[in-house]
Protein backbone atom coordinates (compact mmCIF):
# COMPACT_ATOMS: atom_id res chain seq x y z
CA UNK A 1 -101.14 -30.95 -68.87
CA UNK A 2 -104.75 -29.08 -69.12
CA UNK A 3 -104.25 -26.28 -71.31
CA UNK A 4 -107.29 -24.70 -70.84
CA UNK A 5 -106.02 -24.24 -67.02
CA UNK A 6 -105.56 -20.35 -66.60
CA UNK A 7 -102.44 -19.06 -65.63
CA UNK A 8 -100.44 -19.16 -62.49
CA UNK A 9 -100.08 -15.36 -60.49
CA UNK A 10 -96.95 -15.50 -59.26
CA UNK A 11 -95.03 -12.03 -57.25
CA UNK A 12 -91.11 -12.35 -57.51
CA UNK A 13 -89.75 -9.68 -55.26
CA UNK A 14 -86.97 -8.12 -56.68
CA UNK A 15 -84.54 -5.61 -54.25
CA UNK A 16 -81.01 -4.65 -55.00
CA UNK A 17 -77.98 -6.51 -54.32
CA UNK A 18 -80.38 -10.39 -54.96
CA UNK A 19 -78.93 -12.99 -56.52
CA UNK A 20 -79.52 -13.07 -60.18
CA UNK A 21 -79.64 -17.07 -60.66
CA UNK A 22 -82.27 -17.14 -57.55
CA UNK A 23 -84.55 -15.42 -59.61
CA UNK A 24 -84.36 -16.52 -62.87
CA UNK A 25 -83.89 -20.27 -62.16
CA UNK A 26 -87.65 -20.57 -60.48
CA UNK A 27 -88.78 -17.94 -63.12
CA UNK A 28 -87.66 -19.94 -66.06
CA UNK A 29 -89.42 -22.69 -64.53
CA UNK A 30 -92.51 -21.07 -64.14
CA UNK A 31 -92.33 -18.90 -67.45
CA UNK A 32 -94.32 -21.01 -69.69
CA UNK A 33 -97.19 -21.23 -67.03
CA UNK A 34 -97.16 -18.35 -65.30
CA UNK A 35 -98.18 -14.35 -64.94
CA UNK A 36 -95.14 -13.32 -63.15
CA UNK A 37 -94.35 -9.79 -61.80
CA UNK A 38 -91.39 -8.69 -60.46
CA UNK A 39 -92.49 -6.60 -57.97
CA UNK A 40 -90.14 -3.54 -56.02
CA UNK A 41 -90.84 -0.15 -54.60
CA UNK A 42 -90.84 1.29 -57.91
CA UNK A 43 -90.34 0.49 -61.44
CA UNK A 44 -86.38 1.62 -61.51
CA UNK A 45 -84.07 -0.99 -62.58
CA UNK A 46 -82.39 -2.97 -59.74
CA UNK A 47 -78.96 -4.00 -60.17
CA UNK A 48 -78.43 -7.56 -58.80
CA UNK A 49 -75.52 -8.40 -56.81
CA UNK A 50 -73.20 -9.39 -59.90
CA UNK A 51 -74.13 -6.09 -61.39
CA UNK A 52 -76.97 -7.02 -63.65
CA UNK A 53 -80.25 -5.06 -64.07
CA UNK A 54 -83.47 -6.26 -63.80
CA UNK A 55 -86.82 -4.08 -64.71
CA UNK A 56 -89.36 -4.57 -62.52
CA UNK A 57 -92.93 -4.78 -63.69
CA UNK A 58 -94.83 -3.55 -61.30
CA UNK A 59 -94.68 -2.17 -57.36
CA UNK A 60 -95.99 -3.00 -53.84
CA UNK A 61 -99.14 -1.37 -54.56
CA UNK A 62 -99.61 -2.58 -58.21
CA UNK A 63 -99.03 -6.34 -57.74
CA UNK A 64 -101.76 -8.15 -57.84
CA UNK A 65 -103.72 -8.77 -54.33
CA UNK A 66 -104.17 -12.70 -54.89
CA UNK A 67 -101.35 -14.83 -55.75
CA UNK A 68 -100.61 -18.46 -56.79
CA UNK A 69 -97.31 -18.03 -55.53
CA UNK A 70 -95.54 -15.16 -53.47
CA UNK A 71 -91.21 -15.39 -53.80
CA UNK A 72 -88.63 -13.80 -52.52
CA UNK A 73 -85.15 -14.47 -53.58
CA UNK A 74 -82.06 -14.68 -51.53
CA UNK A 75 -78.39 -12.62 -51.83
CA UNK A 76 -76.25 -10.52 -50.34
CA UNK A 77 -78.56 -7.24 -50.38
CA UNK A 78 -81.14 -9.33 -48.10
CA UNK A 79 -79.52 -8.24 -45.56
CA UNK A 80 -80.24 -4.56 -46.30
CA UNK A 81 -84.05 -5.45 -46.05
CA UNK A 82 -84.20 -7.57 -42.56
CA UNK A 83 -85.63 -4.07 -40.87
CA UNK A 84 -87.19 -2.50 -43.61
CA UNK A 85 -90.97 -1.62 -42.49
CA UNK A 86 -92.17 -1.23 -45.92
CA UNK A 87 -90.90 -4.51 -47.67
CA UNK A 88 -91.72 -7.01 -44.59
CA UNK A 89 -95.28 -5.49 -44.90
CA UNK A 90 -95.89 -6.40 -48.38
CA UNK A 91 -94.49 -9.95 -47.98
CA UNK A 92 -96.73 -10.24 -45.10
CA UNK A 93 -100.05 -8.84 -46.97
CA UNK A 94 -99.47 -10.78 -49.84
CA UNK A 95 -98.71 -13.80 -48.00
CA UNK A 96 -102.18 -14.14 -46.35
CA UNK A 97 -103.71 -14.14 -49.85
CA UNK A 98 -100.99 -16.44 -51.17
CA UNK A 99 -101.63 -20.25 -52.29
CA UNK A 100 -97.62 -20.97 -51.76
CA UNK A 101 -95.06 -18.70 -49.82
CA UNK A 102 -91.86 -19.03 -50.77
CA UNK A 103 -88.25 -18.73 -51.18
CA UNK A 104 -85.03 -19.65 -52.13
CA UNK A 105 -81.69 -19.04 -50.77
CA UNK A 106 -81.52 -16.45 -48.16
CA UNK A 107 -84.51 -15.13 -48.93
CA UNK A 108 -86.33 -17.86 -46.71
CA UNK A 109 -84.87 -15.19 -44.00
CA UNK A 110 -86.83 -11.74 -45.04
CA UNK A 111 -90.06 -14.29 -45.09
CA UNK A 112 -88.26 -14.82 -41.27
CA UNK A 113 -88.20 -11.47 -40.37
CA UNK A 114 -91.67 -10.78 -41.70
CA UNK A 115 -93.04 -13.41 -39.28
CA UNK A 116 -93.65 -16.16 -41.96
CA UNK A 117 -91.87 -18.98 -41.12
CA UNK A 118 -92.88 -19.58 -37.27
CA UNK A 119 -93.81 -23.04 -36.65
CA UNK A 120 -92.48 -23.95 -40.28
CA UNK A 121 -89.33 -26.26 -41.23
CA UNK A 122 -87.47 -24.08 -44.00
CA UNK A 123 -84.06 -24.22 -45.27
CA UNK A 124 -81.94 -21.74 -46.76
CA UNK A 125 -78.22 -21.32 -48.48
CA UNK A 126 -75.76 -23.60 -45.90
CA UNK A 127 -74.34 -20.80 -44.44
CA UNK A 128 -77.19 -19.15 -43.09
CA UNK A 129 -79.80 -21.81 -42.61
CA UNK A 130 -79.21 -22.29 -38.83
CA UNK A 131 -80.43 -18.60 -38.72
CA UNK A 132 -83.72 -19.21 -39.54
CA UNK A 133 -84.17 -20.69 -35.91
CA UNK A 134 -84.27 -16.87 -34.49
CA UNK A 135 -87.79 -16.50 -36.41
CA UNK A 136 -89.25 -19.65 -34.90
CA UNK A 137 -88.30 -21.80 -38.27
CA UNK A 138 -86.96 -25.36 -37.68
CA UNK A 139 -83.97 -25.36 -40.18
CA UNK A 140 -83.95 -28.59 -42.49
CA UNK A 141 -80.64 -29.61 -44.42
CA UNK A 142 -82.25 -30.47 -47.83
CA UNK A 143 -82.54 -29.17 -51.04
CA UNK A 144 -86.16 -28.09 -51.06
CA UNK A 145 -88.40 -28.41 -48.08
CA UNK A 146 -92.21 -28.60 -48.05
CA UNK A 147 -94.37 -27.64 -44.97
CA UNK A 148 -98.04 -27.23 -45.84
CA UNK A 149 -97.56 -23.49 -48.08
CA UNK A 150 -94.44 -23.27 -47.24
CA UNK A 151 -91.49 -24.43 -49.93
CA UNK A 152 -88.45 -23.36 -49.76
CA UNK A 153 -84.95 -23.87 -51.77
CA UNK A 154 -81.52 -23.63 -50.44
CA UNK A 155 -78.47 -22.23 -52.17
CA UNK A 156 -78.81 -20.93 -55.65
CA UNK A 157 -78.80 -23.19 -57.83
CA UNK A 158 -81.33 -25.01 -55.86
CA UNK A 159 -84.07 -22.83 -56.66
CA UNK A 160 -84.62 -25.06 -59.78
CA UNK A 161 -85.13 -28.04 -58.39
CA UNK A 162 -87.67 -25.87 -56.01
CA UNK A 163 -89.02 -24.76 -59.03
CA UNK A 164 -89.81 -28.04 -60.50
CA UNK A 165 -91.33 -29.25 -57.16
CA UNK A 166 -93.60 -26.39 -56.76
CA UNK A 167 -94.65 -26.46 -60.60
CA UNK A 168 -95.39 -30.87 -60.09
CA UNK A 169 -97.77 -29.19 -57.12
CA UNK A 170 -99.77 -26.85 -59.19
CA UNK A 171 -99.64 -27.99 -62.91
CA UNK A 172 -99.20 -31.97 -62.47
CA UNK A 173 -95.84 -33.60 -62.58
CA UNK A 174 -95.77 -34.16 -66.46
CA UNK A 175 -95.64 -30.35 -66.91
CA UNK A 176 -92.71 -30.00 -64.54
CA UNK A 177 -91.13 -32.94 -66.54
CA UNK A 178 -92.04 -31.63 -69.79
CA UNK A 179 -90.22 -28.30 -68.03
CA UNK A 180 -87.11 -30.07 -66.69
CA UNK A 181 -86.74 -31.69 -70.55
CA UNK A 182 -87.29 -28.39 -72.28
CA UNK A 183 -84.17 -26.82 -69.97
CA UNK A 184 -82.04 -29.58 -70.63
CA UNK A 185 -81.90 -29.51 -66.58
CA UNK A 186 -79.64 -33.02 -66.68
CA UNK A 187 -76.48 -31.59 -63.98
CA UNK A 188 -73.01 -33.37 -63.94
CA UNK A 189 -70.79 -31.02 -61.57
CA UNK A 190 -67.26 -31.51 -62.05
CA UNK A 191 -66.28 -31.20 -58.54
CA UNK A 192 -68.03 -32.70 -55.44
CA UNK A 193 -68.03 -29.36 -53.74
CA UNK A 194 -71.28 -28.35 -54.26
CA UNK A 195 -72.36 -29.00 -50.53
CA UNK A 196 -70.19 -28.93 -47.15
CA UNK A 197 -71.01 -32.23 -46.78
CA UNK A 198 -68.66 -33.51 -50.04
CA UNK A 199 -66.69 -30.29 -50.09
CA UNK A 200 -63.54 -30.83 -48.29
CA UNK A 201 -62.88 -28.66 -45.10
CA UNK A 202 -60.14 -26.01 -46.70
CA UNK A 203 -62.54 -24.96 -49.24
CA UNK A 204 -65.46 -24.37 -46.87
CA UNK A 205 -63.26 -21.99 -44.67
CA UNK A 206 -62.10 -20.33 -47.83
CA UNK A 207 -65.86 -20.20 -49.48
CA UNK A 208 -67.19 -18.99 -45.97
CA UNK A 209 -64.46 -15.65 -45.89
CA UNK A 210 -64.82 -15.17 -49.18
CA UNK A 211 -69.33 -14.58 -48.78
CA UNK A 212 -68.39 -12.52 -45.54
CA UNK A 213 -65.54 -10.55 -47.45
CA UNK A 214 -68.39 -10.16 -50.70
CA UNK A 215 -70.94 -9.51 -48.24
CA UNK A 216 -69.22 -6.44 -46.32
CA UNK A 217 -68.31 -4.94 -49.61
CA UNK A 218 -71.88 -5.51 -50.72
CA UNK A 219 -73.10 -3.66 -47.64
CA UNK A 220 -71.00 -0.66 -48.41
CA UNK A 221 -72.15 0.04 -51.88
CA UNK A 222 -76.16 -0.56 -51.19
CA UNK A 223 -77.71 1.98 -49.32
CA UNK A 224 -79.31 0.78 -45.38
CA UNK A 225 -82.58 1.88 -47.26
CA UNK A 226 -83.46 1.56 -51.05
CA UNK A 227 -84.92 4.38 -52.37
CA UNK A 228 -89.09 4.17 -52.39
C-alpha cells in the first residue's frame, strides 16, 4: 500500500426503502481509503428497508462532480426509482465523470434504467438478474462481474466480495487483503442455501413469495415519489 496515495471519491446513493447491508458492506470496505458521500435529494434521514436511518451527507447537486467510484445499492424501494427523472439523471451525469460505475444487488437495475448498462454483462440479486436484459445488459450468474468500468455484485451479501475486488483494482491487492483480514471476512454458512443453485427447490418458491409479499408491502408504505 502507498500511503501517500490520496483518497478515493466515492458517491453511494442512498434512497428509501435500500438495503442496509448493500451499503454498508462495500462502504466498510472502502472506509479506510475512501471520501465517501452518501448522496440523496436532500440531507433528511432515509429509512432503509429494515427500518434503519441513514444521514446522508450531501445531495445531487453537492456531490462531488468527479468520482473514483459512483454506487448505487439495491432493495426493495428500487423499484420506486425505475421512472424517477431526477435520480436516473444524476446517476447518468455522474457516471460520465466516473472511473468505476457500479452496483450491487438490484441496484445494477436503476444504473439499467438510466441507460448504463447497454452493451455491458452485469449481474444482480438471483431473482431479478434476468431483468437486466430489458436495458441491453447481458445478465452473468456470478458473484461479481467486471466489464471494462462496469462491476457489479449480486445479492447482498455479495457486495463485499465486490468490494474487495474493486478496492484490489484501485489500491493494489495487499490493501484489499489487509481489508478482508481487518473484517475478519472468513464466511462458513451453516446452510447451503445461499444460492438457488445449492438451495433446494421448496425453499426457493418459499424465498421467492416471501420478496414479492415484502416487496408489495414495501411499495405501499414508500411514496411513488420521494420527497425532493
Amino acid at each position: 500500500m502507498d500511503p501517500t496515495q490520496p483518497l478515493l471519491e466515492i458517491g453511494m446513493l442512498l434512497y428509501p426503502g435500500l438495503t442496509l447491508l448493500d451499503l454498508i458492506g462495500p462502504q466498510t470496505v472502502f472506509s479506510w481509503f475512501a471520501n465517501i458521500h452518501l448522496v440523496w435529494k436532500n440531507v433528511d434521514p432515509v429509512v432503509s428497508d429494515t427500518g434503519i436511518g441513514i444521514q446522508p451527507s450531501c445531495t445531487f447537486e453537492t456531490c462531488p462532480s468527479e468520482l473514483d467510484i459512483l454506487f448505487v445499492p439495491g432493495g426493495f424501494g428500487q423499484q420506486q426509482l425505475m421512472d424517477d427523472a431526477e435520480v436516473l439523471a444524476f446517476l447518468a451525469d455522474r457516471a460520465a465523470t466516473s472511473k468505476y460505475v457500479t452496483s450491487v444487488c438490484s441496484g445494477s437495475l436503476l444504473l439499467g434504467a438510466a441507460g448504463l448498462l447497454k452493451g455491458y454483462k452485469a449481474t444482480s440479486h438471483w431473482a431479478t438478474r434476468d431483468a437486466l436484459s430489458a436495458f441491453g445488459a447481458e445478465p452473468v450468474d456470478a458473484r461479481v462481474v467486471v466489464d471494462r468500468n462496469r462491476i457489479t455484485g449480486g445479492g447482498v451479501t455479495a457486495g463485499i466480495d465486490f468490494g474487495l475486488v474493486l478496492l484490489a483494482r484501485l489500491r493494489g491487492e495487499e490493501a484489499a487483503k489487509l481489508t478482508q483480514l481487518a473484517m475478519e471476512y472468513d464466511p462458513e454458512p451453516p446452510f447451503l442455501s445461499g444460492s438457488p443453485k445449492t438451495a433446494d427447490s421448496l425453499t426457493i418458491q418459499q424465498a421467492t413469495a416471501f420478496m414479492v409479499l415484502h416487496a408489495a408491502k414495501q411499495a405501499e408504505r414508500l411514496p411513488h415519489r420521494a420527497a425532493t
